[in-house]
C-alpha atoms as a PDB file:
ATOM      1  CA  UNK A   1      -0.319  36.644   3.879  1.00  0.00           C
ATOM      2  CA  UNK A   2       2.752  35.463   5.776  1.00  0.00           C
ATOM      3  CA  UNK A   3       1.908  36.181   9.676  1.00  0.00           C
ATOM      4  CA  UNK A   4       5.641  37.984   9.750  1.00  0.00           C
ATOM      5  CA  UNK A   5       4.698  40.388   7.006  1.00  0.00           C
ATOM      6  CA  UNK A   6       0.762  41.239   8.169  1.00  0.00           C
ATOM      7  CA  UNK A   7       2.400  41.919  11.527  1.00  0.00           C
ATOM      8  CA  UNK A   8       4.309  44.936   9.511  1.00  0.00           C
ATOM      9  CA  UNK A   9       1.554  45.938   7.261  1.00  0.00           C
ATOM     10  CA  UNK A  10      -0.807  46.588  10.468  1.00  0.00           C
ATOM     11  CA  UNK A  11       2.312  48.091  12.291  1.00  0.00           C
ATOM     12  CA  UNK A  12       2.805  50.857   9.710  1.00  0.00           C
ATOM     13  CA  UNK A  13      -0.494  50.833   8.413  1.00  0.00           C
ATOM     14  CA  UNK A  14      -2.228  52.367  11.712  1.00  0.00           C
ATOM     15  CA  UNK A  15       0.901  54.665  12.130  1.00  0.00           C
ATOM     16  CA  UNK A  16      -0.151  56.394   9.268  1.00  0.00           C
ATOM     17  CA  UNK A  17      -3.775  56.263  10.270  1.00  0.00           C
ATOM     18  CA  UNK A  18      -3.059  57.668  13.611  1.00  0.00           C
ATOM     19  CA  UNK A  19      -3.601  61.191  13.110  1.00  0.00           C
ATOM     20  CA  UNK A  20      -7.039  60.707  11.640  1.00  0.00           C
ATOM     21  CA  UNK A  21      -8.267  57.740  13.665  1.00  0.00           C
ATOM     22  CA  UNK A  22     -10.124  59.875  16.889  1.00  0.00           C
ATOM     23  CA  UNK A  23     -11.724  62.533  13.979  1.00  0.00           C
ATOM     24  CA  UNK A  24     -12.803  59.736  11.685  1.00  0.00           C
ATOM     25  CA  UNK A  25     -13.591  56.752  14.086  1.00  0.00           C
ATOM     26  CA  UNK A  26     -14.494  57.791  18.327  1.00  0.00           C
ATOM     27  CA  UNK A  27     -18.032  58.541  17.301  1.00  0.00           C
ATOM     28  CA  UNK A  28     -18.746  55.402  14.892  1.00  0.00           C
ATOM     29  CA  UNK A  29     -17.040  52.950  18.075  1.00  0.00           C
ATOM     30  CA  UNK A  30     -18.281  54.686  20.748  1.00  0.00           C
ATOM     31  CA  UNK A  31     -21.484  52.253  21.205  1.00  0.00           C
ATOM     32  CA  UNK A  32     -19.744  48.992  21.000  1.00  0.00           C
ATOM     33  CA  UNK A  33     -16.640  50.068  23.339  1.00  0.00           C
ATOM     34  CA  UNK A  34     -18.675  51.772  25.782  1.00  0.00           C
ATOM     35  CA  UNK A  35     -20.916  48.223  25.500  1.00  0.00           C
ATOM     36  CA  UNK A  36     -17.934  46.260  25.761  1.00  0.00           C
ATOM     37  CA  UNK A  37     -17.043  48.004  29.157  1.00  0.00           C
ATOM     38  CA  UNK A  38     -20.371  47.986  30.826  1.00  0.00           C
ATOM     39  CA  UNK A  39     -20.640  44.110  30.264  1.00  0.00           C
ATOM     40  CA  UNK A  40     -16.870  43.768  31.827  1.00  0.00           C
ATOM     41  CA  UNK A  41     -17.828  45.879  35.119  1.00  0.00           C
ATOM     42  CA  UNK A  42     -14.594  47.220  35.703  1.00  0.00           C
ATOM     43  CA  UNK A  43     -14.316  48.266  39.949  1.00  0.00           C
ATOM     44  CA  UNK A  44     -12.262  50.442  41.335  1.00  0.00           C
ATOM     45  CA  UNK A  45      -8.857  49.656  42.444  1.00  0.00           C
ATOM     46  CA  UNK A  46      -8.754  47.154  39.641  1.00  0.00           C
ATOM     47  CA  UNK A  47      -5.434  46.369  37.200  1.00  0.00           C
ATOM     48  CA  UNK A  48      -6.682  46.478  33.810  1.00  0.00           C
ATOM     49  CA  UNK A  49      -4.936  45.323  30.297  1.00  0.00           C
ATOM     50  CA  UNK A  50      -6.407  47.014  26.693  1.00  0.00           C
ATOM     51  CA  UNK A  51      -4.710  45.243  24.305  1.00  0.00           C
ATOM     52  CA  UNK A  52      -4.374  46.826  20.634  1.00  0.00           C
ATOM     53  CA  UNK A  53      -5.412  50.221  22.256  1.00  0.00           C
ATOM     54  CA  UNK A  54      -5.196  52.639  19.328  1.00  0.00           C
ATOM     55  CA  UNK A  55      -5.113  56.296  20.481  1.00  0.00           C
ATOM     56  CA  UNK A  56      -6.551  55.269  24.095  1.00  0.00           C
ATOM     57  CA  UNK A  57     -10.077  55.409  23.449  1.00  0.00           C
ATOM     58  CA  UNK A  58     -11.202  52.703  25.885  1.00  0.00           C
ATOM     59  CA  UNK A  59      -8.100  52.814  27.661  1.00  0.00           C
ATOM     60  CA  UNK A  60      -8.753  56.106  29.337  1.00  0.00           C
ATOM     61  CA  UNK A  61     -12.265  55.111  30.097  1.00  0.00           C
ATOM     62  CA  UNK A  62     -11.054  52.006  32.087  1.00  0.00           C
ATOM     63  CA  UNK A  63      -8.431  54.382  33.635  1.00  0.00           C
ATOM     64  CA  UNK A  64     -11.380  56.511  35.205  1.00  0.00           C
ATOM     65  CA  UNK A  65     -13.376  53.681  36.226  1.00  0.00           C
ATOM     66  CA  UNK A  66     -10.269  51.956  38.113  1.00  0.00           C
ATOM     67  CA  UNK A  67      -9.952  55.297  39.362  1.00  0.00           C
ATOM     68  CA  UNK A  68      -6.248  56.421  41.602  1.00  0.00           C
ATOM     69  CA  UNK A  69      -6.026  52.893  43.442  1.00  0.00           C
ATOM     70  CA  UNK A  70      -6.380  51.151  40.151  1.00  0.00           C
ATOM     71  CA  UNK A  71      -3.353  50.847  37.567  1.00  0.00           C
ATOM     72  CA  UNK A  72      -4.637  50.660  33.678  1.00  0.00           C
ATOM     73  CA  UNK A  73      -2.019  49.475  30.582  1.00  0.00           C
ATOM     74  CA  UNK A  74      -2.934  50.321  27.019  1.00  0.00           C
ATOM     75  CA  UNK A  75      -0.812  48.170  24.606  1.00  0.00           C
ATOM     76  CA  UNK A  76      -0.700  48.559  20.762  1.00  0.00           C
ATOM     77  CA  UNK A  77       1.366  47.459  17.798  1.00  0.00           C
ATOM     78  CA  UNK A  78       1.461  50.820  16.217  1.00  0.00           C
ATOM     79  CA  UNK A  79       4.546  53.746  18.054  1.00  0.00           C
ATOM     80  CA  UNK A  80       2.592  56.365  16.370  1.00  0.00           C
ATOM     81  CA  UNK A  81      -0.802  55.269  18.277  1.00  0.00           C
ATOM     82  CA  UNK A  82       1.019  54.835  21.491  1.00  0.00           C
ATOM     83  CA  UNK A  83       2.380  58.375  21.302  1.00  0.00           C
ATOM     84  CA  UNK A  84      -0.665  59.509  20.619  1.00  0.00           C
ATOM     85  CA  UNK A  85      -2.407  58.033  23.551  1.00  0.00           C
ATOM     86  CA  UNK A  86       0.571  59.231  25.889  1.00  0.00           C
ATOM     87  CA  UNK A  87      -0.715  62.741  25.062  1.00  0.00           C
ATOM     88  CA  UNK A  88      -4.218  62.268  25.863  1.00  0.00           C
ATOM     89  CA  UNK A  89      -3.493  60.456  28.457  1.00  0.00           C
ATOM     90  CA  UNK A  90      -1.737  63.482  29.861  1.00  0.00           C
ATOM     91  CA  UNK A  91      -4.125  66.234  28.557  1.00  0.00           C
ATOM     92  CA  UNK A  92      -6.830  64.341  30.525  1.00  0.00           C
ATOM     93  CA  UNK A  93      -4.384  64.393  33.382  1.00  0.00           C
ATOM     94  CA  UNK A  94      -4.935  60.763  34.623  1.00  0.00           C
ATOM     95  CA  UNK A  95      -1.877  59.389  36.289  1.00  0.00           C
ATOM     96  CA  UNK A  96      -3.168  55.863  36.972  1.00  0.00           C
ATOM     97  CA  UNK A  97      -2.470  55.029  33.151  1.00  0.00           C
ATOM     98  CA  UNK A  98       0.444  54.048  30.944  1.00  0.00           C
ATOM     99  CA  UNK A  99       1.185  53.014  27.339  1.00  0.00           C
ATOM    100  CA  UNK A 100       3.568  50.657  25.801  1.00  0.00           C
ATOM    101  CA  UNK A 101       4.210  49.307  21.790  1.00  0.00           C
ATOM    102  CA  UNK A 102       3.834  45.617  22.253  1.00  0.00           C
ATOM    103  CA  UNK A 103       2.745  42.601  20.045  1.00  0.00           C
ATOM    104  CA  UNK A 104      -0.659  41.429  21.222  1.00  0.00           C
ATOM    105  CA  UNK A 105       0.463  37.739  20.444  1.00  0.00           C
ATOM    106  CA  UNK A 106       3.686  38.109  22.899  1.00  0.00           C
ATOM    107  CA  UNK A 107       2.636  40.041  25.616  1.00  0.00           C
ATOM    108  CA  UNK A 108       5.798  41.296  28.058  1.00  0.00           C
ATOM    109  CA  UNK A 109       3.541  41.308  30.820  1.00  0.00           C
ATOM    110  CA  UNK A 110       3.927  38.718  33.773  1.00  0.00           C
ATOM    111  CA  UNK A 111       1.528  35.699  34.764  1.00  0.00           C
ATOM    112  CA  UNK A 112      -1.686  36.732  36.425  1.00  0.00           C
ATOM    113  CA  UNK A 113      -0.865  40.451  36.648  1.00  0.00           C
ATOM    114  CA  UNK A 114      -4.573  41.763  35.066  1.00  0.00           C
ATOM    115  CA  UNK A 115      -7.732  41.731  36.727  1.00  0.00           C
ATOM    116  CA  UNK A 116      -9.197  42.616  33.433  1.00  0.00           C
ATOM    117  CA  UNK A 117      -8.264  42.233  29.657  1.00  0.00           C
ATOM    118  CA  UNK A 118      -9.595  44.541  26.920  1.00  0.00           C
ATOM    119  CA  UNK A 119      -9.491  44.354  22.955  1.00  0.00           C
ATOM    120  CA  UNK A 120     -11.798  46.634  21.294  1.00  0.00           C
ATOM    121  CA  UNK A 121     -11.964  46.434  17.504  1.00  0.00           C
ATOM    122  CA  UNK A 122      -8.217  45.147  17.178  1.00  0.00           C
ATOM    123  CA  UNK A 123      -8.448  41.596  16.968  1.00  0.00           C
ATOM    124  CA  UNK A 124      -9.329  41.032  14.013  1.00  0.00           C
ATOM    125  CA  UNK A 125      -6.009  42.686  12.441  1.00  0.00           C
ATOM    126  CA  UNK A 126      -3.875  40.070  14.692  1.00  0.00           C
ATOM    127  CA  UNK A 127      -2.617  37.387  12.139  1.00  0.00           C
ATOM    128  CA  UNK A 128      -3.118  34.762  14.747  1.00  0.00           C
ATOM    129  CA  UNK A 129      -5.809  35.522  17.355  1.00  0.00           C
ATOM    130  CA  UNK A 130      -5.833  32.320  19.071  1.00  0.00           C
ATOM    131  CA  UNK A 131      -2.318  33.171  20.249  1.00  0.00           C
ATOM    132  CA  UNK A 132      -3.593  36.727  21.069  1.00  0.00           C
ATOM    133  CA  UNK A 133      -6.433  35.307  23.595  1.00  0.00           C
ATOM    134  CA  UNK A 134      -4.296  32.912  24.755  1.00  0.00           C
ATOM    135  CA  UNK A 135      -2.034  35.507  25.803  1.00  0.00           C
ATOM    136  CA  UNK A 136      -4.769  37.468  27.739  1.00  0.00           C
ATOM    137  CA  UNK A 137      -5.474  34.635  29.428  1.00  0.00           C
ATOM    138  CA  UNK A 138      -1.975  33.619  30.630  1.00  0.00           C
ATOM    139  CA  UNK A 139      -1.660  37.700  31.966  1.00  0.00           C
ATOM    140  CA  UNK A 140      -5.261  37.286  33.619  1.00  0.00           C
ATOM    141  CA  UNK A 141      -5.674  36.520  37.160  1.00  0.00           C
ATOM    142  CA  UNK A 142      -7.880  33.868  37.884  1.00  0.00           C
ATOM    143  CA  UNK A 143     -11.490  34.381  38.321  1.00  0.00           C
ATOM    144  CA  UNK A 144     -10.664  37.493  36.057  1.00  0.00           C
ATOM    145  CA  UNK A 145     -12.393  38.845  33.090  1.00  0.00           C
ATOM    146  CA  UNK A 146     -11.904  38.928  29.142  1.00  0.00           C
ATOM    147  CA  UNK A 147     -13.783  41.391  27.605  1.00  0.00           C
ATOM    148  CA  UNK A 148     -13.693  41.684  23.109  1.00  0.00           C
ATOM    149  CA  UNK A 149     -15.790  43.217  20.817  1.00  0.00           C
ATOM    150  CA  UNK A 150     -14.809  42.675  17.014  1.00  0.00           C
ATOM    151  CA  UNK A 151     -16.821  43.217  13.581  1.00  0.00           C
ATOM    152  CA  UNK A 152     -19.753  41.266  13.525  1.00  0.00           C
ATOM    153  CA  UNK A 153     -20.900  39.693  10.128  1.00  0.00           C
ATOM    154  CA  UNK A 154     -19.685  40.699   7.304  1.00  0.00           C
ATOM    155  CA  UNK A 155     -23.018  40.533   5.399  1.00  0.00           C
ATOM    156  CA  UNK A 156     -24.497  43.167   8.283  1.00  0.00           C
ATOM    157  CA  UNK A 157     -21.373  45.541   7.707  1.00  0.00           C
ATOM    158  CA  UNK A 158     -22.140  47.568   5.014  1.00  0.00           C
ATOM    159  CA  UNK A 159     -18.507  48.286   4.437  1.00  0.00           C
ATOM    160  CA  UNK A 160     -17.504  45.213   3.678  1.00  0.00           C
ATOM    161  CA  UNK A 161     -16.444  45.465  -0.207  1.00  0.00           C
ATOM    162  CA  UNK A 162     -13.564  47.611   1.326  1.00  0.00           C
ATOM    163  CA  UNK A 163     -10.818  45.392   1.253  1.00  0.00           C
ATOM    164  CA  UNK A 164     -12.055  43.567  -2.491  1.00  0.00           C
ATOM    165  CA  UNK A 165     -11.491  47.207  -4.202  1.00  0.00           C
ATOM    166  CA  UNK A 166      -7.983  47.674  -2.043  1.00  0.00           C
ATOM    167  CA  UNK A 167      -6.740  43.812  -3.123  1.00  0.00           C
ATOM    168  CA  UNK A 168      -7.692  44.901  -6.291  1.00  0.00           C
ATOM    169  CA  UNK A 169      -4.974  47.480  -6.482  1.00  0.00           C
ATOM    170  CA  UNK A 170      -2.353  45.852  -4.516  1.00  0.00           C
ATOM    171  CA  UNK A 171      -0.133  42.449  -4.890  1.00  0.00           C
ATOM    172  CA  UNK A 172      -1.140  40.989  -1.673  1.00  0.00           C
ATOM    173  CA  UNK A 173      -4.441  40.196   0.436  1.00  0.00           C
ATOM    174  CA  UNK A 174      -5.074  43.024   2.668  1.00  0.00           C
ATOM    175  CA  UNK A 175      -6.796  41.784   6.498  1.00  0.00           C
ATOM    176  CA  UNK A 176      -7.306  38.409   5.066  1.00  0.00           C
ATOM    177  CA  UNK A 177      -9.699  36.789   6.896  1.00  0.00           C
ATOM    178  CA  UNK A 178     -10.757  40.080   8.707  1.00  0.00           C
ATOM    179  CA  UNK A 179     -14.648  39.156   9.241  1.00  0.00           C
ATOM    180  CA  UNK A 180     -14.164  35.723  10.491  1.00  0.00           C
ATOM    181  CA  UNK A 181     -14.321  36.311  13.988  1.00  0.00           C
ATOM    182  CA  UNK A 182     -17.701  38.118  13.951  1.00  0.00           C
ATOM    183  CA  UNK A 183     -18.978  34.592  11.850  1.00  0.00           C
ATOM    184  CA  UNK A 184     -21.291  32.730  13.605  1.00  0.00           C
ATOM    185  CA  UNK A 185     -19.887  31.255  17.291  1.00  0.00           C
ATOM    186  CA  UNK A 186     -16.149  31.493  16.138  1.00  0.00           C
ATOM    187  CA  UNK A 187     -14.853  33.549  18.433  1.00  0.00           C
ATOM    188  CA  UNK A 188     -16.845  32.620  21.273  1.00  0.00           C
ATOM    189  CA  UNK A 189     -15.436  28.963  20.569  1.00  0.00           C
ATOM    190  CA  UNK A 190     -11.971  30.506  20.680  1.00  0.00           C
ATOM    191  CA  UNK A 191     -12.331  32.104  24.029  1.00  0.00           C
ATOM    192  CA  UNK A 192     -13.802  28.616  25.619  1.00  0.00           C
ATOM    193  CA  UNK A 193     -10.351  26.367  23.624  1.00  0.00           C
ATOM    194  CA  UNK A 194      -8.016  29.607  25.249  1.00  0.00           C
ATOM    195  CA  UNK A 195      -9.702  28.023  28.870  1.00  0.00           C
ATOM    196  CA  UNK A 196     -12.762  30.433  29.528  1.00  0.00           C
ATOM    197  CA  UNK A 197     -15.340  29.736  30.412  1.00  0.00           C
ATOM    198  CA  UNK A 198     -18.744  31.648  31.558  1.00  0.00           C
ATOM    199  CA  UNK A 199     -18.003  32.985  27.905  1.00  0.00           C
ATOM    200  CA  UNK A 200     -21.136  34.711  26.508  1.00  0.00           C
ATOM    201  CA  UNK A 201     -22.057  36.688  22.766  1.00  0.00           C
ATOM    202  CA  UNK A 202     -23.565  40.154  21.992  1.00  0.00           C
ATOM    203  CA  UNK A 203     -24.654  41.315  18.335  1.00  0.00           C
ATOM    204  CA  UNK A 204     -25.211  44.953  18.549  1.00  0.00           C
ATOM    205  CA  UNK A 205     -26.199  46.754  15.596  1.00  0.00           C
ATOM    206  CA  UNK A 206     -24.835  49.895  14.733  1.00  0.00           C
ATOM    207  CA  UNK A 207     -24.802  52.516  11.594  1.00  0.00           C
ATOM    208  CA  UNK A 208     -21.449  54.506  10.227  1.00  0.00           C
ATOM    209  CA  UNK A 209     -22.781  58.117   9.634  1.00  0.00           C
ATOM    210  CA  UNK A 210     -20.862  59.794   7.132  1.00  0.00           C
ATOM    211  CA  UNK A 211     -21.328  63.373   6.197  1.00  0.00           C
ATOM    212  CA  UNK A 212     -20.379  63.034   2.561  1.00  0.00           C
ATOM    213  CA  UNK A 213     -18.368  60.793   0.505  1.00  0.00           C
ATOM    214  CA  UNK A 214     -14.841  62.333   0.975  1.00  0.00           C
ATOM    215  CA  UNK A 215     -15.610  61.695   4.735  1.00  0.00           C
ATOM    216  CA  UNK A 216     -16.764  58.083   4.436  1.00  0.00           C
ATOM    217  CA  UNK A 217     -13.323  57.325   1.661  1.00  0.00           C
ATOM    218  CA  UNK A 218     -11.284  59.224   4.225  1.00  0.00           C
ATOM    219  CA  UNK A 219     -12.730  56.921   7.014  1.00  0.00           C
ATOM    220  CA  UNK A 220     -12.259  53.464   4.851  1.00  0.00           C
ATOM    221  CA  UNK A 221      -8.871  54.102   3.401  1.00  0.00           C
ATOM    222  CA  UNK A 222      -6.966  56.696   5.142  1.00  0.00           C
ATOM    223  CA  UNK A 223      -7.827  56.456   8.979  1.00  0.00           C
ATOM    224  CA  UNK A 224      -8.256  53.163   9.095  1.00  0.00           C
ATOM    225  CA  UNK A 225      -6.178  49.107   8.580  1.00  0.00           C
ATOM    226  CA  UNK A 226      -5.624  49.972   4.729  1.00  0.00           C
ATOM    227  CA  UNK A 227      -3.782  53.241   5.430  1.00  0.00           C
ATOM    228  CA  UNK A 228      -0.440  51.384   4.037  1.00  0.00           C
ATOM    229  CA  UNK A 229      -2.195  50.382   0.867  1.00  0.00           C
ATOM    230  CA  UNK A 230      -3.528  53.806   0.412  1.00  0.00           C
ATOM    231  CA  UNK A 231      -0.100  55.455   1.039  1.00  0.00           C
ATOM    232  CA  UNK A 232       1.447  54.016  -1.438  1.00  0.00           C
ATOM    233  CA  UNK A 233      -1.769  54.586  -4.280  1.00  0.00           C
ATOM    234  CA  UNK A 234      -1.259  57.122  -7.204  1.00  0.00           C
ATOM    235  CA  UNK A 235      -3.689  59.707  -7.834  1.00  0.00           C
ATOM    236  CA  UNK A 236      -5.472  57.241 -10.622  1.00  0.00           C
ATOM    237  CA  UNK A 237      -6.049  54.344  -8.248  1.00  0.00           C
ATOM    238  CA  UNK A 238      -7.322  56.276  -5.448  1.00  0.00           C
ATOM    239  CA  UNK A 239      -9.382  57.544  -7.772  1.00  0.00           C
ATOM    240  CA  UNK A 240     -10.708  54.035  -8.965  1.00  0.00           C
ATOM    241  CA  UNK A 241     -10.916  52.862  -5.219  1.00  0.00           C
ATOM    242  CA  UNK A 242     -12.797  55.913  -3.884  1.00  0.00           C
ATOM    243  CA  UNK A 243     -15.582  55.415  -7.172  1.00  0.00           C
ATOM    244  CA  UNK A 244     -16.000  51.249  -6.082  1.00  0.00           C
ATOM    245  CA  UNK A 245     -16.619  52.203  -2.575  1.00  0.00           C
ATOM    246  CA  UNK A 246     -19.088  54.753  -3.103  1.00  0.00           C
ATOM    247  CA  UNK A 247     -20.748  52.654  -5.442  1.00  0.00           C
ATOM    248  CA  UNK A 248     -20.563  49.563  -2.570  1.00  0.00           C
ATOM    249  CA  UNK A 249     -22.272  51.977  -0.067  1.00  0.00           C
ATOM    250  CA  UNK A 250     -24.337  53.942  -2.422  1.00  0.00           C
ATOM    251  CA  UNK A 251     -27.580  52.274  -1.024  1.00  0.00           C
ATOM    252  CA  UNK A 252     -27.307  53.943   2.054  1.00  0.00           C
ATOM    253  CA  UNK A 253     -26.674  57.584   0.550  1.00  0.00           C
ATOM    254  CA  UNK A 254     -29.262  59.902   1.925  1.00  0.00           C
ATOM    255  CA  UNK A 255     -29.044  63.171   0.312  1.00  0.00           C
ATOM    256  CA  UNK A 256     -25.209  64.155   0.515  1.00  0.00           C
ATOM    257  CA  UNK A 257     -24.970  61.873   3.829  1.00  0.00           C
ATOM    258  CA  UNK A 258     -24.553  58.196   4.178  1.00  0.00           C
ATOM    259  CA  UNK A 259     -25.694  55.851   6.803  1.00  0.00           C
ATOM    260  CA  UNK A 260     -23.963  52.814   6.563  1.00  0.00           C
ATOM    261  CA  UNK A 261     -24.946  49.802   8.602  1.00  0.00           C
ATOM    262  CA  UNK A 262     -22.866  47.384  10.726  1.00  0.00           C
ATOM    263  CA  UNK A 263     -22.694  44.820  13.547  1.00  0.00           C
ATOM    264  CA  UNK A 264     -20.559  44.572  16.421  1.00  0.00           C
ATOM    265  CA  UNK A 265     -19.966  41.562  17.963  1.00  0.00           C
ATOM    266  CA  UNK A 266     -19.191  41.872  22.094  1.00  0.00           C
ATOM    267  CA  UNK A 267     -17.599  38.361  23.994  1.00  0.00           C
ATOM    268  CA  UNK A 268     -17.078  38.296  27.634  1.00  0.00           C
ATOM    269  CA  UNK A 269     -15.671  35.495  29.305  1.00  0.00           C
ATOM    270  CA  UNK A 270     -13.821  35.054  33.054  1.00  0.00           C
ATOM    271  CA  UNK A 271     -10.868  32.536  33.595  1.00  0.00           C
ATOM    272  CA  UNK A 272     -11.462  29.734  36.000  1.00  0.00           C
ATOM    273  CA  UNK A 273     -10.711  30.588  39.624  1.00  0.00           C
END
């Protein structure tokens, strides 16, 4: 897919998934962001970037951890998740915090303003990544710190078949390429050609626990990066796309419940001082 028109998909796409994204996905993330942040060490006092933020999750964590003398940034594609991390960011009443729409791969943000970058789960929507890091990088201070975490492998994510059964149904590729960061030492490689260095890999295994199958279809196609697909779906393909997946995961039904298992894939890496 043109890098012009994936840019829009993912744009509307999560807009549409914003309202479910916290219900459907804070649990199933919380061990690879919370991960992701201990490996990063953020101090107080510190300036902190989260690129592709979402709804704040791990944007309001590093906020507390910076604590008042620190100054946090959450940055997403997506108005609709920005707004929606404005508001938790005030119902949590942390003042050290602000969010902005803003493409990952051309970040308004000057030279060496960041102690710390942050992109949980949202790389792997970027159509060009490379760009993305080298981006953080430029807005990193030096002897600063990068810390990702993406999918890991696609054969450990149970989930995977998700975006076969959505192509099937639509013109276009949808996330082509999505798993190809978490393959082997890819994206560690990209960190070290962005100019990091120090960079080091975790694989941290993880399960999706779904309550029932309307809960895991709501989670694959409504809350999360095929929400645009999904919108525009009549009541006969949804049907069709909700009976593939369930099939896809069925080995990890348990009673009513599934238990679906992934890998995470966490990369840290500093920039030269």
């Amino acid at each position: 897919m043109e890098p012009r028109l994936q840019r829009r998909v993912q744009r509307y796409g999560w807009d549409l998934a914003a309202d479910d994204y916290e219900t459907l996905w804070q649990a199933q993330l919380a061990d690879a962001q919370t991960r992701m942040l201990a490996r990063v060490a953020l101090q107080p006092g510190e300036h902190v970037l989260d690129v592709a933020c979402g709804t704040g999750l791990v944007t309001l964590q590093a906020a507390r951890a910076a604590g008042p003398p620190g100054r946090v940034i959450g940055v997403d594609l997506s108005g609709r998740m920005v707004q929606a991390a404005e508001q938790r960011a005030r119902a949590s009443a942390l003042h050290n915090v602000r969010f902005d729409r803003m493409d990952a791969e051309q970040l308004a943000l000057a030279d060496a303003s960041s102690d710390v970058v942050l992109c949980a789960l949202g790389l792997m929507y970027i159509p060009e990544p490379e760009q993305a890091v080298r981006e953080m990088v430029r807005v990193l201070r030096p002897g600063g710190r990068v810390g990702l975490a993406v999918w890991g492998e696609r054969e450990r994510c149970g989930w995977w078949p998700l975006f076969s059964i959505v192509d099937a149904e639509v013109s276009s590729e949808v996330c082509p390429l999505f798993f190809r960061l978490g393959q082997a030492d890819t994206l560690t490689g990209l960190c070290a050609d962005a100019g990091l260095v120090n960079v080091r890999r975790e694989r941290l295994p993880g399960t999706l626990q779904y309550a029932d199958g309307e809960e895991a279809c709501r989670a694959a196609f409504a809350g999360g990066p095929v929400a645009l697909a999904w919108s525009r779906f009549g009541d006969a393909a949804r049907a069709r796309a909700c009976a593939r997946y369930l099939d896809a995961i069925a080995p990890w039904r348990s009673g009513s419940g599934y238990a679906v298992p992934v890998e995470f894939l966490i990369v840290t890496g500093c920039k030269p001082s």
